[in-house]
Structures are given as structure tokens and as C-alpha cells.
N, C-alpha and C. Protein backbone atom coordinates (compact mmCIF):
# COMPACT_ATOMS: atom_id res chain seq x y z
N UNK A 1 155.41 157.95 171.61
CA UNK A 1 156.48 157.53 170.74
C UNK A 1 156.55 156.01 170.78
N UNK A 2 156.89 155.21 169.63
CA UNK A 2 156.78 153.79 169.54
C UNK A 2 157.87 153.67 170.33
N UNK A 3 157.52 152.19 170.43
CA UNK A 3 159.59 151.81 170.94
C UNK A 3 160.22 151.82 169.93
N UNK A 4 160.14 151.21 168.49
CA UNK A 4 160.91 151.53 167.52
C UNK A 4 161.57 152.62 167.18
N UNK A 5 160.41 153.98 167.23
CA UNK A 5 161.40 154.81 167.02
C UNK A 5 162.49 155.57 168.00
N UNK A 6 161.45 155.28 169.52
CA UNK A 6 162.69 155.31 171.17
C UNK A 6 163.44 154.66 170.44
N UNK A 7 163.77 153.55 170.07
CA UNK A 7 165.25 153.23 170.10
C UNK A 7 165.85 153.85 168.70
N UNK A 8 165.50 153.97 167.53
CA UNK A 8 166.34 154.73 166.93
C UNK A 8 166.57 156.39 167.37
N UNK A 9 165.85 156.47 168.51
CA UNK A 9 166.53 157.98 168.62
C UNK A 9 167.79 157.70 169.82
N UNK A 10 167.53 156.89 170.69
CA UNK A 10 168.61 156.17 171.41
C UNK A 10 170.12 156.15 170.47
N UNK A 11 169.72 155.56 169.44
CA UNK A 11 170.81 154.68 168.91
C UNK A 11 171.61 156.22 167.90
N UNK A 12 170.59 157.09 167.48
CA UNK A 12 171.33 158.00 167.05
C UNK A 12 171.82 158.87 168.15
N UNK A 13 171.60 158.98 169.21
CA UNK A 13 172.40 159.82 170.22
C UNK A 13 173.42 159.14 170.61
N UNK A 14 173.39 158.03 170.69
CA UNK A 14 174.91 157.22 171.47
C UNK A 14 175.99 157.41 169.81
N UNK A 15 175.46 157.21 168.69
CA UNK A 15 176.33 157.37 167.45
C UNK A 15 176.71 158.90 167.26
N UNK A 16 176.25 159.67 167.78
CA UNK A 16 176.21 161.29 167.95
C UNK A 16 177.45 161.49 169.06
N UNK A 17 177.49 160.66 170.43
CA UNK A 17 178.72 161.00 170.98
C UNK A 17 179.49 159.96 170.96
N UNK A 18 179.18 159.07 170.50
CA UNK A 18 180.45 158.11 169.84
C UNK A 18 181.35 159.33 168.35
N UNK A 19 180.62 159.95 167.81
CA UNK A 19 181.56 161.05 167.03
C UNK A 19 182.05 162.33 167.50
N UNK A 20 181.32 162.60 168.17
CA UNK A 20 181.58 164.17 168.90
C UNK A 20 182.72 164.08 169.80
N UNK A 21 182.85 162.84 170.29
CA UNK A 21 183.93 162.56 171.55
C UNK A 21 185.03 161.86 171.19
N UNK A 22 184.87 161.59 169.82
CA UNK A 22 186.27 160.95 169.42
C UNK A 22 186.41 159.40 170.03
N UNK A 23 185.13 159.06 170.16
CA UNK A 23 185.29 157.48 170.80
C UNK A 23 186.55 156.35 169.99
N UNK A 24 186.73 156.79 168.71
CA UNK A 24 187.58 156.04 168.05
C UNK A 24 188.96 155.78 168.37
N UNK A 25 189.31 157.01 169.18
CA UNK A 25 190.75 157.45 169.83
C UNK A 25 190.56 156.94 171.44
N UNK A 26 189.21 157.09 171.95
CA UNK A 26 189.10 156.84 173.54
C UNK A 26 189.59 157.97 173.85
N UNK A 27 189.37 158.92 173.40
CA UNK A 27 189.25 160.87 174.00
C UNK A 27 187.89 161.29 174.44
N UNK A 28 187.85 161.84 175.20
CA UNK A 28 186.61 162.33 175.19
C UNK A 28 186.69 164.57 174.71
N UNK A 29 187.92 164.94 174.91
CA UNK A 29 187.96 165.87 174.56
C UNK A 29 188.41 166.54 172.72
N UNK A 30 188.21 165.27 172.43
CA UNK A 30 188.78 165.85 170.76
C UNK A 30 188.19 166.61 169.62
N UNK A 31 188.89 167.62 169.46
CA UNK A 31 187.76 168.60 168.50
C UNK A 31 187.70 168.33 167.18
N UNK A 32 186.79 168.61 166.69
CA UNK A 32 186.25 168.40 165.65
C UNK A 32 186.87 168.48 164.50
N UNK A 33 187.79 169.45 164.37
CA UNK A 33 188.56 169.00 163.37
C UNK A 33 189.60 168.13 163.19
N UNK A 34 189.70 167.12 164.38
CA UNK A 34 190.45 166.08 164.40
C UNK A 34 189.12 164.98 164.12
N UNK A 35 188.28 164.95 163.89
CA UNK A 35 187.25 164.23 163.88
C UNK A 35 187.85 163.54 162.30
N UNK A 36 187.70 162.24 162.10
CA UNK A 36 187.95 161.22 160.87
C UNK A 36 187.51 161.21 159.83
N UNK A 37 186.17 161.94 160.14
CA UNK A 37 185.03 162.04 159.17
C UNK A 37 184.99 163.34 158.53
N UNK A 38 185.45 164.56 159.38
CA UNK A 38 185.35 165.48 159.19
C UNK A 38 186.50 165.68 158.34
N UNK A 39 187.73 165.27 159.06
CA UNK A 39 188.95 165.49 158.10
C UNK A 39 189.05 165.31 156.65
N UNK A 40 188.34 163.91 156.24
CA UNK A 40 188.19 163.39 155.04
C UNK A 40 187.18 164.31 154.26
N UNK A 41 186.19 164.97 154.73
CA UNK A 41 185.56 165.95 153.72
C UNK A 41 186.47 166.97 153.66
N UNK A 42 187.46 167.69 154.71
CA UNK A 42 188.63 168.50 153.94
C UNK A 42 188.95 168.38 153.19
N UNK A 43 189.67 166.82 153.57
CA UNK A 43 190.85 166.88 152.49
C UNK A 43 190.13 166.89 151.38
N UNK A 44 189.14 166.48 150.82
CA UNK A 44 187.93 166.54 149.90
C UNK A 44 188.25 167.77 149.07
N UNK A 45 187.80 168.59 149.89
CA UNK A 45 187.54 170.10 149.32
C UNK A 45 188.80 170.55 149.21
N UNK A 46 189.71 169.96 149.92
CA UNK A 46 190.97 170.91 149.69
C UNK A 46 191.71 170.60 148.00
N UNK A 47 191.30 169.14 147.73
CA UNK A 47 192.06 168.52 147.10
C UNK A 47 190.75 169.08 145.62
N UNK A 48 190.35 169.57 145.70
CA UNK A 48 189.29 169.70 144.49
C UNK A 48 189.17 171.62 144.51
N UNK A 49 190.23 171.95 145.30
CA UNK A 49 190.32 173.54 145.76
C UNK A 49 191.75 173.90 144.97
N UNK A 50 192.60 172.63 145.50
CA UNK A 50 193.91 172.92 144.45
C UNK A 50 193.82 172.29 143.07
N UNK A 51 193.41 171.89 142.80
CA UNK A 51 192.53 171.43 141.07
C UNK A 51 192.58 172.52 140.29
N UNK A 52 191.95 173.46 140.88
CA UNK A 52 191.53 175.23 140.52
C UNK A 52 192.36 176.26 140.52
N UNK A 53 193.20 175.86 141.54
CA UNK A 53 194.46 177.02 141.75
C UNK A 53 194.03 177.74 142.82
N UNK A 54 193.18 177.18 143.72
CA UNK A 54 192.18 177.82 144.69
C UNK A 54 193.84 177.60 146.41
N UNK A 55 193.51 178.98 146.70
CA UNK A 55 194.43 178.60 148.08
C UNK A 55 193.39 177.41 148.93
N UNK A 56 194.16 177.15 150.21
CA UNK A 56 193.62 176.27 150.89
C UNK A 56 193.12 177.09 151.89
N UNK A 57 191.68 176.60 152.56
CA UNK A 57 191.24 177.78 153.26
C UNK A 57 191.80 176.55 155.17
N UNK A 58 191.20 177.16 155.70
CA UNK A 58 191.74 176.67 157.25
C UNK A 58 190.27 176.03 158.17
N UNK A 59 190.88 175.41 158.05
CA UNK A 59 189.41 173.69 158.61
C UNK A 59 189.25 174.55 160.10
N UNK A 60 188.42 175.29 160.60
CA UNK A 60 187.77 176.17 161.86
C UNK A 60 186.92 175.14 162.37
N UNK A 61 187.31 175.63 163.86
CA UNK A 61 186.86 174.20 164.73
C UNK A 61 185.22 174.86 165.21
N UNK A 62 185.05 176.39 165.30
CA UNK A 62 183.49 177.07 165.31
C UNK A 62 182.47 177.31 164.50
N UNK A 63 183.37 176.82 162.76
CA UNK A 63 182.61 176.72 161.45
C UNK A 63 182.17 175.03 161.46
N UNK A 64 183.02 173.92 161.99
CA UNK A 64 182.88 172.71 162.63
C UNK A 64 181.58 172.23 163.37
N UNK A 65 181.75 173.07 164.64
CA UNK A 65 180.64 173.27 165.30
C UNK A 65 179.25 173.20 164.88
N UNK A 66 179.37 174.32 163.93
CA UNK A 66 178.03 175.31 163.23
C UNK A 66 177.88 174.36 162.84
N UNK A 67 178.68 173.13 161.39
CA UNK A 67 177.93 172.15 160.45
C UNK A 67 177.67 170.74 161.32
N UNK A 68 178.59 170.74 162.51
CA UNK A 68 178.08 169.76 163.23
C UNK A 68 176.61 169.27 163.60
N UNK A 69 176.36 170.83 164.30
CA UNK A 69 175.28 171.36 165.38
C UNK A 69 174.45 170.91 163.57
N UNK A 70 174.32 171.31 162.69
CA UNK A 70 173.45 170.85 161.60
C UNK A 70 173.15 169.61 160.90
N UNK A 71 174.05 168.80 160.96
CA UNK A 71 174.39 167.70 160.61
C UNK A 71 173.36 166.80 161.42
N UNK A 72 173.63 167.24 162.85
CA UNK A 72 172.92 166.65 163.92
C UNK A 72 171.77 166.51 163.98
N UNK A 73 171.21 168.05 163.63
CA UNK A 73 169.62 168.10 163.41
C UNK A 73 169.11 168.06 162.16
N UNK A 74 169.70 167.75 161.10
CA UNK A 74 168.85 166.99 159.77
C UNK A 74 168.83 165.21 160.46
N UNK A 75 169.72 164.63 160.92
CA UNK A 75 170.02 163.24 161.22
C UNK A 75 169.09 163.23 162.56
N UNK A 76 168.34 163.97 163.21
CA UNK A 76 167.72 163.42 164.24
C UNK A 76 166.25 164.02 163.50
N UNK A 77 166.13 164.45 162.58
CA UNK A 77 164.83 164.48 161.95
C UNK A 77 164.76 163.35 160.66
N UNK A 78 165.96 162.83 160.69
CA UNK A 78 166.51 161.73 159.61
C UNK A 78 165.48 162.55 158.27
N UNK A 79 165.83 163.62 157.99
CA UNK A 79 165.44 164.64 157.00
C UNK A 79 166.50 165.63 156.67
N UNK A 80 166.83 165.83 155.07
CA UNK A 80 168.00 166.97 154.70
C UNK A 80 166.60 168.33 154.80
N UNK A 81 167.45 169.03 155.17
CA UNK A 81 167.30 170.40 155.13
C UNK A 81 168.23 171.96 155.25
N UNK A 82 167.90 172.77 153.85
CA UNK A 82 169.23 173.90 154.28
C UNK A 82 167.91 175.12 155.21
N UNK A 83 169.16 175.30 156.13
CA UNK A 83 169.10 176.04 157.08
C UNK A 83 168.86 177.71 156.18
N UNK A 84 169.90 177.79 155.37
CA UNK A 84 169.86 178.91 154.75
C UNK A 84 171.37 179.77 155.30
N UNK A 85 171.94 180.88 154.66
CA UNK A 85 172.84 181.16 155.37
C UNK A 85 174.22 180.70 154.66
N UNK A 86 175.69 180.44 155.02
CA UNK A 86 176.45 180.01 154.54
C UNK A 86 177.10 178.48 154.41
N UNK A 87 175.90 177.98 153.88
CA UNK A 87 176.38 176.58 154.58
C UNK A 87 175.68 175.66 153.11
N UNK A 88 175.97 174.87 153.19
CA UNK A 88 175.54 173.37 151.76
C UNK A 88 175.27 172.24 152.94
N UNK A 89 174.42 171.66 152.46
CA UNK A 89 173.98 170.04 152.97
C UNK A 89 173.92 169.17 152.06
N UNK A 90 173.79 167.55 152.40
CA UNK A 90 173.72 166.67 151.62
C UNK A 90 173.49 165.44 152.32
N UNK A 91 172.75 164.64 151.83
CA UNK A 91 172.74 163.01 152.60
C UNK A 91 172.20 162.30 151.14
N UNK A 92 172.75 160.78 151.84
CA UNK A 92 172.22 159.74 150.73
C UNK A 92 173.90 159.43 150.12
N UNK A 93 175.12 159.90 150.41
CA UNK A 93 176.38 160.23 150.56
C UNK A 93 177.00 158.60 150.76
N UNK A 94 177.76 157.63 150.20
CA UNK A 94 178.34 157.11 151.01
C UNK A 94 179.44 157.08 151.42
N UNK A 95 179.93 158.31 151.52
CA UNK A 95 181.22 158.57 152.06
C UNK A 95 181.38 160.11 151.67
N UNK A 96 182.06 160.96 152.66
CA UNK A 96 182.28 162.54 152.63
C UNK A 96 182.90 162.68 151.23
N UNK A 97 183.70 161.73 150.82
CA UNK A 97 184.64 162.26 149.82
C UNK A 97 183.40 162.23 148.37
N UNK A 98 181.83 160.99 148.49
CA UNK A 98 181.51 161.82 147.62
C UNK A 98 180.30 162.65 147.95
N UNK A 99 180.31 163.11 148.94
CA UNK A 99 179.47 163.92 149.39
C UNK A 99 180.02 165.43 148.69
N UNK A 100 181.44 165.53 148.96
CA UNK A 100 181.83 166.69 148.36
C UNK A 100 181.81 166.32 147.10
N UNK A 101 182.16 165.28 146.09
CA UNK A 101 181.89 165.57 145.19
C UNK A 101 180.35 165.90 144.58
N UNK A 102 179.46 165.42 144.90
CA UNK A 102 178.30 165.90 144.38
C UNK A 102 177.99 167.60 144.62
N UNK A 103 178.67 167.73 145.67
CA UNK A 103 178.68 169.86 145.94
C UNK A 103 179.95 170.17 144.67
N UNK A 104 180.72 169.40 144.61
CA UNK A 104 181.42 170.15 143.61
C UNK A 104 180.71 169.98 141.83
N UNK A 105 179.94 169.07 141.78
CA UNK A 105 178.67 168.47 140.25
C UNK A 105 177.78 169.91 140.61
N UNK A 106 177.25 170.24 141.49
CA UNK A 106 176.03 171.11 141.77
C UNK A 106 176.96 172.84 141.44
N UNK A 107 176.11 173.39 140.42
CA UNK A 107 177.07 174.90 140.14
C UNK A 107 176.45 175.62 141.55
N UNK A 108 175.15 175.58 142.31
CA UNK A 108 175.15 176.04 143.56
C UNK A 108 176.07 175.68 144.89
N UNK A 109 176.08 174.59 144.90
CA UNK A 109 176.96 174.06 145.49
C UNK A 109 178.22 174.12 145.57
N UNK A 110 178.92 173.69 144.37
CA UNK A 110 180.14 174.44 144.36
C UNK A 110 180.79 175.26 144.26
N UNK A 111 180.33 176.33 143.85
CA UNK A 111 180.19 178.19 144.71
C UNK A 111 181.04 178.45 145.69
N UNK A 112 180.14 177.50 146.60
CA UNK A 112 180.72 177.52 148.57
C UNK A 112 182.19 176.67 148.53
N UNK A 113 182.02 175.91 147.64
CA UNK A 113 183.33 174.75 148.31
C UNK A 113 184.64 175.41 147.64
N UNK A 114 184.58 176.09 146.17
CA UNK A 114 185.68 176.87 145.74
C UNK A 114 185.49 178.10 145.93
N UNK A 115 184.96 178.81 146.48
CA UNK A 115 184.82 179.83 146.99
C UNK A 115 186.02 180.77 147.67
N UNK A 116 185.52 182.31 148.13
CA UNK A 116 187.02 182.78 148.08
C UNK A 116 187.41 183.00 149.71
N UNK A 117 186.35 182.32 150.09
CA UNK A 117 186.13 182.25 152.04
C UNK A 117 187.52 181.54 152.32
N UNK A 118 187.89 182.19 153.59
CA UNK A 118 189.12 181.68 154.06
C UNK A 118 189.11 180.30 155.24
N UNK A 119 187.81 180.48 155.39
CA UNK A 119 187.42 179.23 156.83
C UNK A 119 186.36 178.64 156.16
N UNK A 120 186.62 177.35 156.71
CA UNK A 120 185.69 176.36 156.31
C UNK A 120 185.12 175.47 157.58
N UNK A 121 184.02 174.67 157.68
CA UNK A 121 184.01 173.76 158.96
C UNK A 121 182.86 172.65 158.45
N UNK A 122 182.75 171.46 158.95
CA UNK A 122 182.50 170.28 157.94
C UNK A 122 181.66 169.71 159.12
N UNK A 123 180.55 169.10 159.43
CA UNK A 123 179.67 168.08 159.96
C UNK A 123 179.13 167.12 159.46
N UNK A 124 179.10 165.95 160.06
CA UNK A 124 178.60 164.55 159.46
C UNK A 124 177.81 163.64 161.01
N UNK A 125 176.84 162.92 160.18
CA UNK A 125 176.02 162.19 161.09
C UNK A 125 175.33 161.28 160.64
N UNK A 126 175.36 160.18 161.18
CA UNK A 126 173.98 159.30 160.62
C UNK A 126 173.25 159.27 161.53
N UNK A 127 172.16 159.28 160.73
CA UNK A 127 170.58 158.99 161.71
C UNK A 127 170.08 157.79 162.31
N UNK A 128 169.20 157.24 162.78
CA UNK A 128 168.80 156.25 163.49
C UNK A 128 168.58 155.38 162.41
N UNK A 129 168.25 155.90 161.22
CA UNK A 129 167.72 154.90 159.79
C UNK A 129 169.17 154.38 159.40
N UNK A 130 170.10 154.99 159.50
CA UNK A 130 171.02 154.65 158.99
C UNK A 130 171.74 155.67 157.71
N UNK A 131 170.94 156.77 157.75
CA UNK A 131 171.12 158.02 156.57
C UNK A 131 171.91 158.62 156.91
N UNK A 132 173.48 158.64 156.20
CA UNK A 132 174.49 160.12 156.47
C UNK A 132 173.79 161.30 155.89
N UNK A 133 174.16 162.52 156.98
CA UNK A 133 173.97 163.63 156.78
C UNK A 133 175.41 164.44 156.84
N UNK A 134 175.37 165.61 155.74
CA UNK A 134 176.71 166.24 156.00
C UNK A 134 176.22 167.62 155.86
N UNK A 135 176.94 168.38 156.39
CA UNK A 135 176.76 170.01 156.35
C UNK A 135 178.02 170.18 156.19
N UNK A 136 178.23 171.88 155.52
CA UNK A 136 179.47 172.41 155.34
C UNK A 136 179.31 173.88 155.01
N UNK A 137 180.03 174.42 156.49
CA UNK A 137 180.08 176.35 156.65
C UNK A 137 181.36 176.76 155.93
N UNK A 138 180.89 177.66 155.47
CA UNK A 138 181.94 178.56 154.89
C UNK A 138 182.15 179.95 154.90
N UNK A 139 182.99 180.68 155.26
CA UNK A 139 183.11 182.17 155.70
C UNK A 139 184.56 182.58 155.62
């Protein structure tokens, strides 16, 4: 492995628990759906859910997890990829709010986000390049 890319994999693991741990607060126990990043793709979807007449589904801290745990590993392959399953991805994003909007432009995509699932859970990451990645479970 070069050193160049040792250190961007360095630099995306310390930015990986600088988010996971809530470094912004100085928590180390804060879950994910208190996460800043995460919240803001809610409110995202929530706010483009009541647009529709769509109820609000409930931000799940194990549907969280799931898009986290994904988020993580498109951003440490600094590559999008769907997993398959109940979930949407996206990078190239500069910011969650239009990350969801481009899932809500996509008729595949926005399927999942107005959808009639009652739980939702949201992951975000940048990679060592500097590429946000976002995932988003739904069930």
C-alpha cells in the first residue's frame, strides 16, 4: 500500500469515529440518530413525506446502523455501490438534504423514501478522497 493511500485510509477512519462518536458534542456514546448528519437527511425525507400526505415514519437507531455500516463501506472503497435489499445509496451529494432530493428525482428511488415502511435509518460518510456517501434503510 502507498503512503498516500495509508494515509487516506487513516484519515477516513479517524473521520468515521469523529461521526460515529458524536465528536461534535464530545460524547462518545451518541446514537445515531442524534447524529447531525443523519438527522438532516430525516428531516429531508420527512419534510418531502408530508408534501404527499405521507405519515412520518420513525428514524430507527438499527435501520441507522444498517445504512451506517454501508455508508462506511462504499466510503472506504471511496466507490457507490447498492448492496441490494431495502436500502438506496448515493454520493457526489453536497449535502443530505440534496442527497434526498435526488432519491426523491429518481422514480426508483423514491419508492423507498415515500414509501409505506414505518422505520427508516440514514448513513453518511466521506471517504479519504473527500466523496460523501449516503445510504438509506427502510422497513
Amino acid at each position: 500500500m502507498t503512503k498516500m493511500k495509508l494515509r487516506g485510509v487513516v484519515l477516513c477512519l479517524v473521520a468515521s469515529a469523529a461521526i460515529l462518536t458524536g465528536a461534535d458534542s464530545g460524547s462518545t456514546t451518541k446514537p445515531l440518530t442524534e447524529n447531525k448528519l443523519i438527522q438532516r437527511m430525516y428531516a429531508s425525507a420527512t419534510n418531502h413525506r408530508g408534501r404527499t400526505g405521507m405519515f412520518n415514519q420513525k428514524l430507527d437507531e438499527t435501520l441507522c446502523n444498517q445504512a451506517q455500516a454501508w455508508s462506511n463501506n462504499m466510503a472506504n472503497r471511496n466507490m457507490m455501490y447498492h448492496g441490494g435489499g431495502e436500502q438506496v445509496v448515493g454520493s457526489g451529494y453536497g449535502s443530505p438534504e440534496a442527497c434526498v432530493q435526488g432519491w426523491i428525482n429518481s422514480p426508483g428511488h423514491r419508492m423507498w423514501v415515500l414509501g409505506g415502511n414505518g422505520r427508516c435509518g440514514f448513513g453518511v460518510q466521506r471517504s479519504w478522497s473527500g466523496q460523501w456517501y449516503y445510504a438509506g434503510v427502510f422497513r
